[in-house]
PDB file of N, CA and C in Angstrom:
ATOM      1  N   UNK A   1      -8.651 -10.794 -25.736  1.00  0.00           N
ATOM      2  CA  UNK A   1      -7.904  -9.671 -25.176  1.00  0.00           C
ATOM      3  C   UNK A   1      -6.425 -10.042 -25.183  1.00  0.00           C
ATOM      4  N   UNK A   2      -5.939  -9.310 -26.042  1.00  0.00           N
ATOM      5  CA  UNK A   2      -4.277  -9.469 -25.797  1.00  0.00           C
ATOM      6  C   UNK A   2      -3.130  -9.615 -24.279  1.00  0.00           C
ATOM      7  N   UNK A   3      -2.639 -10.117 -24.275  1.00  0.00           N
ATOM      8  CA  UNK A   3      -1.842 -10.356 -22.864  1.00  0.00           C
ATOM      9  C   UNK A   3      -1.535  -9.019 -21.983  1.00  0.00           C
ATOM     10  N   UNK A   4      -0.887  -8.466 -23.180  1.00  0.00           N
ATOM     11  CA  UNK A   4      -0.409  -7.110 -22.568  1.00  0.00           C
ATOM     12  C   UNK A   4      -1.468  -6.211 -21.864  1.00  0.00           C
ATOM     13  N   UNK A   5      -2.476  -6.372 -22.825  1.00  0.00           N
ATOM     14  CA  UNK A   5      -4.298  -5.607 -22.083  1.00  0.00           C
ATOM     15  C   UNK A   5      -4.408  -6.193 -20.962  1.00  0.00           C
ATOM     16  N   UNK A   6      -4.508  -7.458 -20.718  1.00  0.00           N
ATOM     17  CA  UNK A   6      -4.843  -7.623 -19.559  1.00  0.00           C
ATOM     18  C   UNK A   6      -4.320  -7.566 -18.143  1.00  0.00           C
ATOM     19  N   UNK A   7      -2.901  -7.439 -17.999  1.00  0.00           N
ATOM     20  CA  UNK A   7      -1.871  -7.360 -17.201  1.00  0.00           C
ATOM     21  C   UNK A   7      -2.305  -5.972 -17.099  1.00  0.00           C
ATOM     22  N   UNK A   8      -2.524  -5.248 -18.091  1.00  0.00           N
ATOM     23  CA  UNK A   8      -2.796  -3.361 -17.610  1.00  0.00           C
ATOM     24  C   UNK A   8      -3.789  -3.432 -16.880  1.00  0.00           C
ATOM     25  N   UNK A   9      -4.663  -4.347 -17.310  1.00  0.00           N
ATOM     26  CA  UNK A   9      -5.644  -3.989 -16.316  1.00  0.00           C
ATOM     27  C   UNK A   9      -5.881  -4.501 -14.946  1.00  0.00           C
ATOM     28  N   UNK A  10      -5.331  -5.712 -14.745  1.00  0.00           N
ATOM     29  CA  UNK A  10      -5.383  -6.023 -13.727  1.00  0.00           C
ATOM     30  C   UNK A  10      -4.145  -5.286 -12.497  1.00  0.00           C
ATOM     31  N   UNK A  11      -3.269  -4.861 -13.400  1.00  0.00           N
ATOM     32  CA  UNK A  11      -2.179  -4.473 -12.471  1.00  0.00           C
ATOM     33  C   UNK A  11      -3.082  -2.713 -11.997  1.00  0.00           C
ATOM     34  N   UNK A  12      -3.990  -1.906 -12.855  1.00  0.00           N
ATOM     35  CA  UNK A  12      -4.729  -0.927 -12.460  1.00  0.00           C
ATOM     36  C   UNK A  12      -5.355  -1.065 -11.483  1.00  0.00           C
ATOM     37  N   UNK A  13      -6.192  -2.486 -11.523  1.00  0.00           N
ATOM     38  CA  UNK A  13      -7.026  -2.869 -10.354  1.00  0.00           C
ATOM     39  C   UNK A  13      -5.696  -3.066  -9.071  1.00  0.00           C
ATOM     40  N   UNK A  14      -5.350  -4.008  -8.854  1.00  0.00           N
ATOM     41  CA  UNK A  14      -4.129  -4.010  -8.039  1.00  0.00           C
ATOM     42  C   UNK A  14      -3.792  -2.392  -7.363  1.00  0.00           C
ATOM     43  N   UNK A  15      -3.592  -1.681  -8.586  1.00  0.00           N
ATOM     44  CA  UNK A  15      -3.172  -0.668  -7.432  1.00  0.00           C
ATOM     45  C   UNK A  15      -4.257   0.350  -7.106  1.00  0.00           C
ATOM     46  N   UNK A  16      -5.246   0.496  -7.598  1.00  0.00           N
ATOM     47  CA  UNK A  16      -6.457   1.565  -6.857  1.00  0.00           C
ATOM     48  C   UNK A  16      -6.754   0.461  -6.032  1.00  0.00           C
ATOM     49  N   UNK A  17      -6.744  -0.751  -5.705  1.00  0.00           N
ATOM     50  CA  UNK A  17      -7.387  -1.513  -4.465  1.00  0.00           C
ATOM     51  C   UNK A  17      -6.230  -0.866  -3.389  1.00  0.00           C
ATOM     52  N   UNK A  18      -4.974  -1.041  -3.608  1.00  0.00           N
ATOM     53  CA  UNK A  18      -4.125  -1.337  -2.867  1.00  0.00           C
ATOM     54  C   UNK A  18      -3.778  -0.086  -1.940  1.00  0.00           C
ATOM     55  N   UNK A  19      -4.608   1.133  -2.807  1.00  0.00           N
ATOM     56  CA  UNK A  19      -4.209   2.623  -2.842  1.00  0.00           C
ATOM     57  C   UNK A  19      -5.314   2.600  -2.169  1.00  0.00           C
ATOM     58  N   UNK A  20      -6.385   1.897  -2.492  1.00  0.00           N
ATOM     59  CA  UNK A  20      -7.818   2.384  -1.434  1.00  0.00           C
ATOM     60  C   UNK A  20      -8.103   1.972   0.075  1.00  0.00           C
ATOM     61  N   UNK A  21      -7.499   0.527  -0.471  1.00  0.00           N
ATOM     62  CA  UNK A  21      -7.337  -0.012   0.998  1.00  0.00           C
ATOM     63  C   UNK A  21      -6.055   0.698   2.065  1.00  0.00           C
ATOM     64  N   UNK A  22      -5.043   1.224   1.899  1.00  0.00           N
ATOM     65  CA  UNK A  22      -3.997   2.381   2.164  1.00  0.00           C
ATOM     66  C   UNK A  22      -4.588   3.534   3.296  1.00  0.00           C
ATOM     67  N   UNK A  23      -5.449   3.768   2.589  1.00  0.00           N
ATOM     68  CA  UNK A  23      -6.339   5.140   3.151  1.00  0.00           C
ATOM     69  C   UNK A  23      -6.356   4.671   4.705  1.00  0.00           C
ATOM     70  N   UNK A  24      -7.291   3.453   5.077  1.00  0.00           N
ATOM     71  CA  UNK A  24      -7.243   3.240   6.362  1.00  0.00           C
ATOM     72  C   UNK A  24      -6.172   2.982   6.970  1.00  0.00           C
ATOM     73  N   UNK A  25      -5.167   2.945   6.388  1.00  0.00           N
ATOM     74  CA  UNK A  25      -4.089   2.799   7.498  1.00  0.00           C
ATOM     75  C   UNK A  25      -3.221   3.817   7.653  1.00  0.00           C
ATOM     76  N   UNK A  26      -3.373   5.246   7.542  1.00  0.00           N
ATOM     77  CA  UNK A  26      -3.059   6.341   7.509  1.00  0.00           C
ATOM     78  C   UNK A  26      -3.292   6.930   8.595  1.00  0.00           C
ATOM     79  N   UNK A  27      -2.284   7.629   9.317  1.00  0.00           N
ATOM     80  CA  UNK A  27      -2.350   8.289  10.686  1.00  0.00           C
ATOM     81  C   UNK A  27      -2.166   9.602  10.532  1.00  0.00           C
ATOM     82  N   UNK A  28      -1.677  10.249   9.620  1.00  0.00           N
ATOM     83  CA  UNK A  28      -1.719  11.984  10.086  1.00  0.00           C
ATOM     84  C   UNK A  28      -2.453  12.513   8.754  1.00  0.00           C
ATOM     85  N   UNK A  29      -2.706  13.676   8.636  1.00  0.00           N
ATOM     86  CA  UNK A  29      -3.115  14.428   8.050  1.00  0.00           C
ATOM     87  C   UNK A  29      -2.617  14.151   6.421  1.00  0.00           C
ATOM     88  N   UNK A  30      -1.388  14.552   6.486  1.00  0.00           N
ATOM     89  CA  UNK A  30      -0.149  14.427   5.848  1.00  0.00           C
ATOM     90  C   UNK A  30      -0.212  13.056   4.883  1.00  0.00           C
ATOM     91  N   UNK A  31       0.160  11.949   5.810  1.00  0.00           N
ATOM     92  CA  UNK A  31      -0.486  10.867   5.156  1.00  0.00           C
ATOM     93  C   UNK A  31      -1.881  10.296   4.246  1.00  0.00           C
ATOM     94  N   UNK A  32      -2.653  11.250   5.108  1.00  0.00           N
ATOM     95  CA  UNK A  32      -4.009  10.915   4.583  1.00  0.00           C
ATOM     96  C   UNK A  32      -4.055  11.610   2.952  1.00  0.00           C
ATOM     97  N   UNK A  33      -3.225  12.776   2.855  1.00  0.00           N
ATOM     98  CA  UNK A  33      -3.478  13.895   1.657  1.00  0.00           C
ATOM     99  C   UNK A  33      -2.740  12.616   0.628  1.00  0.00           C
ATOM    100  N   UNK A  34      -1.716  12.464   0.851  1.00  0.00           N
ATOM    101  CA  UNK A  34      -0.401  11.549   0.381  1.00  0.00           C
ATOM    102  C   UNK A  34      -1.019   9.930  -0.605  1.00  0.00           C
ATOM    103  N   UNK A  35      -1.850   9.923   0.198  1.00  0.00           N
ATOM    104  CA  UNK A  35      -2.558   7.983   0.084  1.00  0.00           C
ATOM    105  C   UNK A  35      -3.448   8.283  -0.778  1.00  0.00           C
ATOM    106  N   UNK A  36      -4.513   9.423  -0.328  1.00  0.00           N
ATOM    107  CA  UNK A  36      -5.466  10.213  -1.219  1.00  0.00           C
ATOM    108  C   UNK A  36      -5.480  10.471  -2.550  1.00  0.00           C
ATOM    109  N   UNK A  37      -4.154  11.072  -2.848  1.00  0.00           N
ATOM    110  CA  UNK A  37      -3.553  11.480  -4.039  1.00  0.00           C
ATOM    111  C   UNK A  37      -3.073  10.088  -4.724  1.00  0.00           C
ATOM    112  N   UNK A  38      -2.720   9.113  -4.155  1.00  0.00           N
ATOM    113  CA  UNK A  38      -2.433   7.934  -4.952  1.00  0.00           C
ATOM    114  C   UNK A  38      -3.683   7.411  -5.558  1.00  0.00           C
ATOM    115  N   UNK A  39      -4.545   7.433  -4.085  1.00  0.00           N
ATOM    116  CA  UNK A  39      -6.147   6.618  -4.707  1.00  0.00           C
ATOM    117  C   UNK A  39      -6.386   6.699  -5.880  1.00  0.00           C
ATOM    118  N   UNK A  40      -6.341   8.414  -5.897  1.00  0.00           N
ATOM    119  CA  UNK A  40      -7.109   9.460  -7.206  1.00  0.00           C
ATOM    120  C   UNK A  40      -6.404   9.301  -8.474  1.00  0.00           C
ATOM    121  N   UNK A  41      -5.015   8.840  -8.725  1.00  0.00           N
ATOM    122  CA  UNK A  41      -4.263   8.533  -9.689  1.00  0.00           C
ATOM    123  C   UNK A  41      -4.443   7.320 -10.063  1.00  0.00           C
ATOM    124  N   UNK A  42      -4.580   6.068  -9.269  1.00  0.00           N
ATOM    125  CA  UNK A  42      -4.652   4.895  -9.710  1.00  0.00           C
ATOM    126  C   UNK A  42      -6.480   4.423 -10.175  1.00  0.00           C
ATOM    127  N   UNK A  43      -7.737   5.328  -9.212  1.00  0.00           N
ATOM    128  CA  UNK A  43      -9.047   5.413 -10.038  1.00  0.00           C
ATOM    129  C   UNK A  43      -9.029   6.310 -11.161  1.00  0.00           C
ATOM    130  N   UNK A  44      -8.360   7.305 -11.387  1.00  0.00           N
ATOM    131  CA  UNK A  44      -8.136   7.465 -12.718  1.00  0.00           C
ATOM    132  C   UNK A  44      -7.587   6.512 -13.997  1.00  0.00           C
ATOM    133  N   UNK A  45      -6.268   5.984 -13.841  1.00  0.00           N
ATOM    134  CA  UNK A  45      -6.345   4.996 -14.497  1.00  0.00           C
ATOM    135  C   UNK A  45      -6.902   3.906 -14.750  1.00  0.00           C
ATOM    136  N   UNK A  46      -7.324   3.285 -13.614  1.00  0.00           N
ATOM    137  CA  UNK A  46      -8.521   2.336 -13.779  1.00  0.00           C
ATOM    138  C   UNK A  46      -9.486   2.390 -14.327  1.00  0.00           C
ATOM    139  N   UNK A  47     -10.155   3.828 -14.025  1.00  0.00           N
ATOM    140  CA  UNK A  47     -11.628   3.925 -15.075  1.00  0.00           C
ATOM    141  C   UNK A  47     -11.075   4.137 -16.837  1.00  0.00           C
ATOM    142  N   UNK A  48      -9.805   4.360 -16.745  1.00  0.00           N
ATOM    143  CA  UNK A  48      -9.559   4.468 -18.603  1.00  0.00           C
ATOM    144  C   UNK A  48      -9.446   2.960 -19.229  1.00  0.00           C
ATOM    145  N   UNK A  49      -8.970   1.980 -17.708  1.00  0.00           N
ATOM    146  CA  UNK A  49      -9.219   0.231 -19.005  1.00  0.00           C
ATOM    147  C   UNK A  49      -9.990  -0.403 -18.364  1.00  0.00           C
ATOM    148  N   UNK A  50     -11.110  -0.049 -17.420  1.00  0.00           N
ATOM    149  CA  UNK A  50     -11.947  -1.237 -16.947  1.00  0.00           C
ATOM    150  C   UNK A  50     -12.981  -0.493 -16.985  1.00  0.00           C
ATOM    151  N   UNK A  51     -13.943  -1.407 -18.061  1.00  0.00           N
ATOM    152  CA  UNK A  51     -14.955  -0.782 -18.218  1.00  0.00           C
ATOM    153  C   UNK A  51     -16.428  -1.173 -17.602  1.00  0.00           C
ATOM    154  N   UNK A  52     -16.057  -2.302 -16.381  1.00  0.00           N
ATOM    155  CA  UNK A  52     -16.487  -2.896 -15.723  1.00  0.00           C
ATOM    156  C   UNK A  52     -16.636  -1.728 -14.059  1.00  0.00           C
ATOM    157  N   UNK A  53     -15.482  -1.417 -13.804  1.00  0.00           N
ATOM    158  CA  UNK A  53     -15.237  -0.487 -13.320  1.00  0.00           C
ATOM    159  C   UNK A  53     -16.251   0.988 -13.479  1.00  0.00           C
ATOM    160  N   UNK A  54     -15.746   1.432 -14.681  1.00  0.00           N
ATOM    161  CA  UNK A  54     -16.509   2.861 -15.254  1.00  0.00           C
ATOM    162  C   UNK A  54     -18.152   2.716 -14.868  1.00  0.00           C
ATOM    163  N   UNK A  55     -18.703   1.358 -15.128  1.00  0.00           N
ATOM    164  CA  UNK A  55     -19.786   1.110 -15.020  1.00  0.00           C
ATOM    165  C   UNK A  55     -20.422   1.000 -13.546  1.00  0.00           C
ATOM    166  N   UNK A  56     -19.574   0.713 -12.567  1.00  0.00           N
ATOM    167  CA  UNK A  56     -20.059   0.818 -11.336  1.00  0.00           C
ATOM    168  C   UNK A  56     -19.997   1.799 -10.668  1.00  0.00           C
ATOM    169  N   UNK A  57     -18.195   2.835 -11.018  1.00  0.00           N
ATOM    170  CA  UNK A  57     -18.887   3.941 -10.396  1.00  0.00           C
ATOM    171  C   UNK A  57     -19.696   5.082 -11.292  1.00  0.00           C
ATOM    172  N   UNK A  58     -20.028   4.787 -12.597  1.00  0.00           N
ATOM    173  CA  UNK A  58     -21.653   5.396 -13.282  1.00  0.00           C
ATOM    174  C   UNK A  58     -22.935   4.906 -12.731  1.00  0.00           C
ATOM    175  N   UNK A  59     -22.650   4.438 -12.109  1.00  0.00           N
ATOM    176  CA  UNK A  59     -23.988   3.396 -11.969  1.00  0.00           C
ATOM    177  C   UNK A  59     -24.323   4.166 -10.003  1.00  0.00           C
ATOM    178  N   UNK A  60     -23.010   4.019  -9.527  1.00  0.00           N
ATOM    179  CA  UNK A  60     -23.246   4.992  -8.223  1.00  0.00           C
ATOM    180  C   UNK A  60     -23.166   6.563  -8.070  1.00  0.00           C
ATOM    181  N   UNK A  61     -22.438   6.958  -9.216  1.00  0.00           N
ATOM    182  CA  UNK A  61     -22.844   8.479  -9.366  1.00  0.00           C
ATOM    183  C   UNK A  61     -24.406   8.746  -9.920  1.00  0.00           C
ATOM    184  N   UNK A  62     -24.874   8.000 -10.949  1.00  0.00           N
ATOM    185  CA  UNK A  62     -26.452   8.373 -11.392  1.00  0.00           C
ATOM    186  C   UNK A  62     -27.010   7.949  -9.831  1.00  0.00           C
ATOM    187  N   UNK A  63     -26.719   6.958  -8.807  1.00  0.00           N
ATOM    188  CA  UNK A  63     -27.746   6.796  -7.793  1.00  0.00           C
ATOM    189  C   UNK A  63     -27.985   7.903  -6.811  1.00  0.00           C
ATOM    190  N   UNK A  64     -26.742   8.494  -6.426  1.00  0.00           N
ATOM    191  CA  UNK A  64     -26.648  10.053  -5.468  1.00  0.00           C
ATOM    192  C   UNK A  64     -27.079  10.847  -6.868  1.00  0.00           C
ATOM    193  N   UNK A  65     -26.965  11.204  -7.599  1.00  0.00           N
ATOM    194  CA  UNK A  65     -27.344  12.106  -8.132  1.00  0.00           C
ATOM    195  C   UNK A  65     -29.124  11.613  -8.127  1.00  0.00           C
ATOM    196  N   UNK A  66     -30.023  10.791  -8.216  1.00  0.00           N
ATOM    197  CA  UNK A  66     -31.173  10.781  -8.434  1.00  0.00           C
ATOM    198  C   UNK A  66     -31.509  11.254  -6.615  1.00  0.00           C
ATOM    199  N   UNK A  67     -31.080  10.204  -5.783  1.00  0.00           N
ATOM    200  CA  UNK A  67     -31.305  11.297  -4.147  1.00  0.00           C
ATOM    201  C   UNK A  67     -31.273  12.290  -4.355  1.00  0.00           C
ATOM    202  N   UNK A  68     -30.234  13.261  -4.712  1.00  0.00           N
ATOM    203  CA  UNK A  68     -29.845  14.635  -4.267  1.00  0.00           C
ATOM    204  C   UNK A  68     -31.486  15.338  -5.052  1.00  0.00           C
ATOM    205  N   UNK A  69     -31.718  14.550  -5.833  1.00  0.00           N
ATOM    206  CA  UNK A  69     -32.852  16.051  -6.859  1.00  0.00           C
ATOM    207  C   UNK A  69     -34.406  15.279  -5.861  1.00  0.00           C
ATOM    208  N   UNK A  70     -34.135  14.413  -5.119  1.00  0.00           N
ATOM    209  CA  UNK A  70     -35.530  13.942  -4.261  1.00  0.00           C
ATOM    210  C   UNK A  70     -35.768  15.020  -3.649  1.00  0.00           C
TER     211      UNK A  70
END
């Protein structure tokens, strides 16, 4: 893996952690929409270079989806 690949990806991870872990420390409404919207930008990018990633949350969307049809 080239240098540059991997710095993308780890710096992706870095920030959907950093964006997820965020969430709990959010006090108003406002904030919460704000942190939210970061989460959702930085798991977007994340699932486009970690395919380690893609695989876990596929792996937890097929699991609620097999509950929901129980």
């Amino acid at each position: 893996m080239a240098i540059g690949a991997s710095y993308g990806l780890e710096e992706a991870r870095r920030e959907f952690w950093e964006a997820w872990n965020g969430l709990s420390q959010v006090h108003t409404q406002k904030e919460l929409e704000a942190q939210s919207k970061k989460m959702w930008a930085a798991r977007k990018r994340l699932l486009k270079v970690d395919p380690e990633f893609r695989a876990m949350i596929k792996a937890r969307e097929d699991k609620a989806n097999a509950e929901a049809e129980e």
